[in-house]
Protein backbone atom coordinates (compact mmCIF):
# COMPACT_ATOMS: atom_id res chain seq x y z
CA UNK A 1 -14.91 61.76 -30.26
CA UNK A 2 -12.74 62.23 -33.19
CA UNK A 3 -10.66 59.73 -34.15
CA UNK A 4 -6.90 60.20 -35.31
CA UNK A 5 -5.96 59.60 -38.84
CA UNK A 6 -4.35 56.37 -38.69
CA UNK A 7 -1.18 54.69 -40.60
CA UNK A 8 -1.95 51.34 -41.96
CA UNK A 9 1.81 50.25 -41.78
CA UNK A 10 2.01 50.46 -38.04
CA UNK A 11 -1.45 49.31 -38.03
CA UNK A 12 -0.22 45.66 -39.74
CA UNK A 13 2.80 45.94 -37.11
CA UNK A 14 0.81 46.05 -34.18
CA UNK A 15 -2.17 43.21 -35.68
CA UNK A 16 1.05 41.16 -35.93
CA UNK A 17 2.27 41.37 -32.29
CA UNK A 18 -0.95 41.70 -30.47
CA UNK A 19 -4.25 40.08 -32.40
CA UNK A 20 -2.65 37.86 -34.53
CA UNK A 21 -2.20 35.09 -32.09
CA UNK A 22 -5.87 35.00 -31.75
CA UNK A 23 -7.58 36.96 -35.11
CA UNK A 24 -7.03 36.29 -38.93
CA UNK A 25 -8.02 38.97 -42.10
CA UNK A 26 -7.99 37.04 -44.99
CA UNK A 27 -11.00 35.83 -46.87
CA UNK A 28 -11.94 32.44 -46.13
CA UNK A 29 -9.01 32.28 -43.04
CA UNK A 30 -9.50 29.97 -39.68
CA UNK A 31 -11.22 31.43 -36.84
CA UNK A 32 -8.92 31.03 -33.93
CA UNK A 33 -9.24 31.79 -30.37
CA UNK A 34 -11.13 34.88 -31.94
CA UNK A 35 -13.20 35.14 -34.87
CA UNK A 36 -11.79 35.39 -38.68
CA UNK A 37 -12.15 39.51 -39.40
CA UNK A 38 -13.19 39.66 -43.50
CA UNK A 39 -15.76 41.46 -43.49
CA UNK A 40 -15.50 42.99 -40.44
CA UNK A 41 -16.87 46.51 -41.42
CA UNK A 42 -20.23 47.01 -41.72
CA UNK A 43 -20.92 43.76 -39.89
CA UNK A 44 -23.23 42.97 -36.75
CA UNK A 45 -21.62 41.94 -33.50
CA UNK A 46 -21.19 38.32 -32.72
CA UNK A 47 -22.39 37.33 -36.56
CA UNK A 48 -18.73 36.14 -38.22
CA UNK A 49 -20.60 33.02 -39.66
CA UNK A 50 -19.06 29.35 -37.64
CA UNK A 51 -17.58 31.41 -35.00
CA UNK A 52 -19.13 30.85 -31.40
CA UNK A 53 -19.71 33.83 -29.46
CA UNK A 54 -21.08 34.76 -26.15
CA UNK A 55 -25.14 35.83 -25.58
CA UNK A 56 -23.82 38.94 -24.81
CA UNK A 57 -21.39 39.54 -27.79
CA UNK A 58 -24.09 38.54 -30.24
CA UNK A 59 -26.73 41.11 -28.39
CA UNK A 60 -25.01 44.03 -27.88
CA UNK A 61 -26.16 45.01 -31.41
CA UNK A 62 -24.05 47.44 -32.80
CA UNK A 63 -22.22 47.79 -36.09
CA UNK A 64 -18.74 47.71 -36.39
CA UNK A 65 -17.29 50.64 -37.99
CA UNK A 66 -14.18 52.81 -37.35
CA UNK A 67 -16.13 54.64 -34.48
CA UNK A 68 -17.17 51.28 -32.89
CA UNK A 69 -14.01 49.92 -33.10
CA UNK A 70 -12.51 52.66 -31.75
CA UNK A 71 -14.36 52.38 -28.61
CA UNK A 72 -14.00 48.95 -28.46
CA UNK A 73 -10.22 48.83 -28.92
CA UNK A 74 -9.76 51.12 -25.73
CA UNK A 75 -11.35 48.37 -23.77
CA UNK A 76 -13.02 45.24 -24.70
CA UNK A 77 -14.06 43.98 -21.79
CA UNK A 78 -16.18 47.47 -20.92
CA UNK A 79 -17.44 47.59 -24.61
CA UNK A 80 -18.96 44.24 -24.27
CA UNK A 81 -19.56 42.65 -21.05
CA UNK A 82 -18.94 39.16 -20.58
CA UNK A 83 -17.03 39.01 -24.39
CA UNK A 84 -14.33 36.48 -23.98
CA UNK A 85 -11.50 38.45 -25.99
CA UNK A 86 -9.40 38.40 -22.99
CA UNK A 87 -7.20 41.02 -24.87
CA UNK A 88 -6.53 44.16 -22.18
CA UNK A 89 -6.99 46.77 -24.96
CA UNK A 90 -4.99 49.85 -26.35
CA UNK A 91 -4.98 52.60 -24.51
CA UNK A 92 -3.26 54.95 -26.98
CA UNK A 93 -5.31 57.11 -29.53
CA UNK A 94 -2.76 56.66 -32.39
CA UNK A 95 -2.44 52.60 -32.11
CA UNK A 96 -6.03 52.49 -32.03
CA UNK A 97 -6.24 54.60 -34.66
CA UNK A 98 -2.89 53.00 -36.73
CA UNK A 99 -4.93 49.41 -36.29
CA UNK A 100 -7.94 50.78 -37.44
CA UNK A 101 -6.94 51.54 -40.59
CA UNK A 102 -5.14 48.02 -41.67
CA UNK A 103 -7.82 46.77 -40.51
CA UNK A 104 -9.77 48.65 -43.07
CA UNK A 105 -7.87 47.49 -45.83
CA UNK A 106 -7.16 44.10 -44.39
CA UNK A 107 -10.93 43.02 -43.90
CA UNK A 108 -12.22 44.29 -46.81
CA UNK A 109 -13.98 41.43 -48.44
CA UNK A 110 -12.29 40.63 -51.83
């Protein structure tokens, strides 16, 4: 399943209007609703250190990566079962793509 090169600019756009309410990127930022991202690449499910997740979060097991992600994105609540991200999901290939890659930049652990 190739994924669609993505544009980090529309990326932060859409971060701001649809995870921001619940996700931050920033080293050392709040968890929210969701977990704080840094460090979200390359990082176990359910593991962002003092967030609380759900048994089934935490065991699904996988790594996130942009191929994960992109999977994920489509649909959260297929992905992971009993996750509590009540966010619907994007069904386009570019936004998934475009959020992707700020997230890439944004999470990278500085």
């Amino acid at each position: 399943m190739g994924i669609p090169e993505g544009d980090p600019a529309k990326g932060a756009k859409l971060f701001k209007q649809r995870c921001s309410q619940c996700h931050t990127t920033e080293k050392g930022g709040k968890h929210k609703t969701g977990p704080n991202l840094n460090g979200l690449f390359g990082r176990k499910t359910g593991q962002a250190p003092g967030f609380t997740y759900t048994p089934n979060n935490i065991n699904k097991g996988i790594i996130w990566g942009p191929d994960t992600l992109f999977e994920y994105l489509e649909n959260p609540k297929k992905y992971i079962p009993g996750t509590k991200m009540v966010f619907a999901g994007l069904k386009k290939k570019n936004e998934r793509a475009d959020l992707i890659a700020f997230l890439a930049e944004a999470t990278k652990k500085n």
